[in-house]
C-alpha atoms as a PDB file:
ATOM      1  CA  UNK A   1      -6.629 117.543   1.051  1.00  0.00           C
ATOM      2  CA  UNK A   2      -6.334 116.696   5.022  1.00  0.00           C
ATOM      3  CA  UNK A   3      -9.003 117.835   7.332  1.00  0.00           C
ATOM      4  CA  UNK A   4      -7.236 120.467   8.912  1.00  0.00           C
ATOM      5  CA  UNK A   5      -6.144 122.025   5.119  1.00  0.00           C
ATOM      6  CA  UNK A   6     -10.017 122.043   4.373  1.00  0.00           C
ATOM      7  CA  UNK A   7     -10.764 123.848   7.960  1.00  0.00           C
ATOM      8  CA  UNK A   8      -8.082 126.100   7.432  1.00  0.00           C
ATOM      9  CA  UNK A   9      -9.349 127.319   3.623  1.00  0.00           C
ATOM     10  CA  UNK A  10     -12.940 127.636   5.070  1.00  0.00           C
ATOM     11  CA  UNK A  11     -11.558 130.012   7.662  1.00  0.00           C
ATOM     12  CA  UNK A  12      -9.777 131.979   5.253  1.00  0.00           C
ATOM     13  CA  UNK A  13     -12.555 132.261   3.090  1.00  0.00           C
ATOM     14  CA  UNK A  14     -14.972 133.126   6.005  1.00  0.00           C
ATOM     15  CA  UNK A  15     -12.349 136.233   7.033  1.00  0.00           C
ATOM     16  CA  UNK A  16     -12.244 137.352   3.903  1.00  0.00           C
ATOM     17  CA  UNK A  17     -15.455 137.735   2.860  1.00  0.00           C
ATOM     18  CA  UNK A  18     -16.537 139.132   6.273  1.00  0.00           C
ATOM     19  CA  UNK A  19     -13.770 141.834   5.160  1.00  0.00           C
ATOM     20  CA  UNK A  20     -15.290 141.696   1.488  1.00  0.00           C
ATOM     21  CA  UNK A  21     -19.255 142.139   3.038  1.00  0.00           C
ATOM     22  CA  UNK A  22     -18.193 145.080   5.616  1.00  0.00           C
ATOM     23  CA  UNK A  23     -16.067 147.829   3.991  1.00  0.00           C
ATOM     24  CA  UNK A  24     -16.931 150.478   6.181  1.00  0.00           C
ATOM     25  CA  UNK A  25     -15.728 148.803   9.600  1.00  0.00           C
ATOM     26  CA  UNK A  26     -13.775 150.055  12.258  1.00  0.00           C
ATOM     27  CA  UNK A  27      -9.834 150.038  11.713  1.00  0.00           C
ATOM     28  CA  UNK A  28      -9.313 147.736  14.315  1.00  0.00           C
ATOM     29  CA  UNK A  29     -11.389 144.922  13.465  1.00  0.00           C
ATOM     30  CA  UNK A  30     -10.311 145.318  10.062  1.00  0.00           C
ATOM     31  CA  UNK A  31      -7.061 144.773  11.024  1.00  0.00           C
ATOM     32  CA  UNK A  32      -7.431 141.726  12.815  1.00  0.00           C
ATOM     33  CA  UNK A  33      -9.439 140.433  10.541  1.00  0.00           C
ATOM     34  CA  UNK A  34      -6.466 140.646   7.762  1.00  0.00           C
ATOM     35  CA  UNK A  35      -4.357 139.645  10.300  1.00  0.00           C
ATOM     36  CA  UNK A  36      -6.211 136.916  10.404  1.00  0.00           C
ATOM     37  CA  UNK A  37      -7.258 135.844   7.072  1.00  0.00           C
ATOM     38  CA  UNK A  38      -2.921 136.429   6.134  1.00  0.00           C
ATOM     39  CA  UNK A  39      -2.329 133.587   9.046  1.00  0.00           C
ATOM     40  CA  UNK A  40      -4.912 131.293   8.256  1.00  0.00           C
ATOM     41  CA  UNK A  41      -3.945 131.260   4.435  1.00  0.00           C
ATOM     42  CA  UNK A  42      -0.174 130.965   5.587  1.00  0.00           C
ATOM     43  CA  UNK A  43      -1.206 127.922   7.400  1.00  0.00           C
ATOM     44  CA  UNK A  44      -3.590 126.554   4.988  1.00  0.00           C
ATOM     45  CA  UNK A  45      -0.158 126.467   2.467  1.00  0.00           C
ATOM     46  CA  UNK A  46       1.898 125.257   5.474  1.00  0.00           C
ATOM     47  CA  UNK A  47      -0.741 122.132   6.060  1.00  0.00           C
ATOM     48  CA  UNK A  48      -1.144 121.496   1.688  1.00  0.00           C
ATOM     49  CA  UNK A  49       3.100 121.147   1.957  1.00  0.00           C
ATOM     50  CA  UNK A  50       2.904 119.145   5.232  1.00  0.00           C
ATOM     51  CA  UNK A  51      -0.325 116.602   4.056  1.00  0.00           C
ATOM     52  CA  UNK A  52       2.187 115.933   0.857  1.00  0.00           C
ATOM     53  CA  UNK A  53       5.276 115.145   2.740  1.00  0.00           C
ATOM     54  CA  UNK A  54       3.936 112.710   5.056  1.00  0.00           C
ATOM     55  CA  UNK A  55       1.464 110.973   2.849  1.00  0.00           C
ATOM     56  CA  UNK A  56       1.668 106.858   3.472  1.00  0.00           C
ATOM     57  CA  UNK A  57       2.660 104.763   0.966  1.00  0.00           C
ATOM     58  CA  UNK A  58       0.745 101.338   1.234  1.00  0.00           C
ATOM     59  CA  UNK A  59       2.909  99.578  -1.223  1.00  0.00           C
ATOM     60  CA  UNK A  60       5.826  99.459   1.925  1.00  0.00           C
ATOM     61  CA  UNK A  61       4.346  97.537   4.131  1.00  0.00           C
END
């Protein structure tokens, strides 16, 4: 797993359990918390595809 795919999962897991820890907050900060944890896990699947597709094959050089 890349750097950025570990960061991403870490921040995922952080918004969601801030959401998980506080479930009588405000609607707003609620919302962009989900907001939030939804992008971050969108781009946490986005960098898992992109880490696969570009991996370097040492065996070509």
């Amino acid at each position: 797993m890349s750097r950025s795919a570990v960061f991403l999962l870490i921040m995922t897991l952080l918004s969601l359990g801030s959401l998980w820890l506080n479930p009588d907050m405000a609607e707003i900060p609620a919302l962009a918390l989900k907001c939030a944890s939804g992008f971050f896990g969108f781009a946490f699947a986005f960098a898992l595809v992109a880490g696969r597709r570009f991996k370097f094959d040492p065996i070509l050089r």
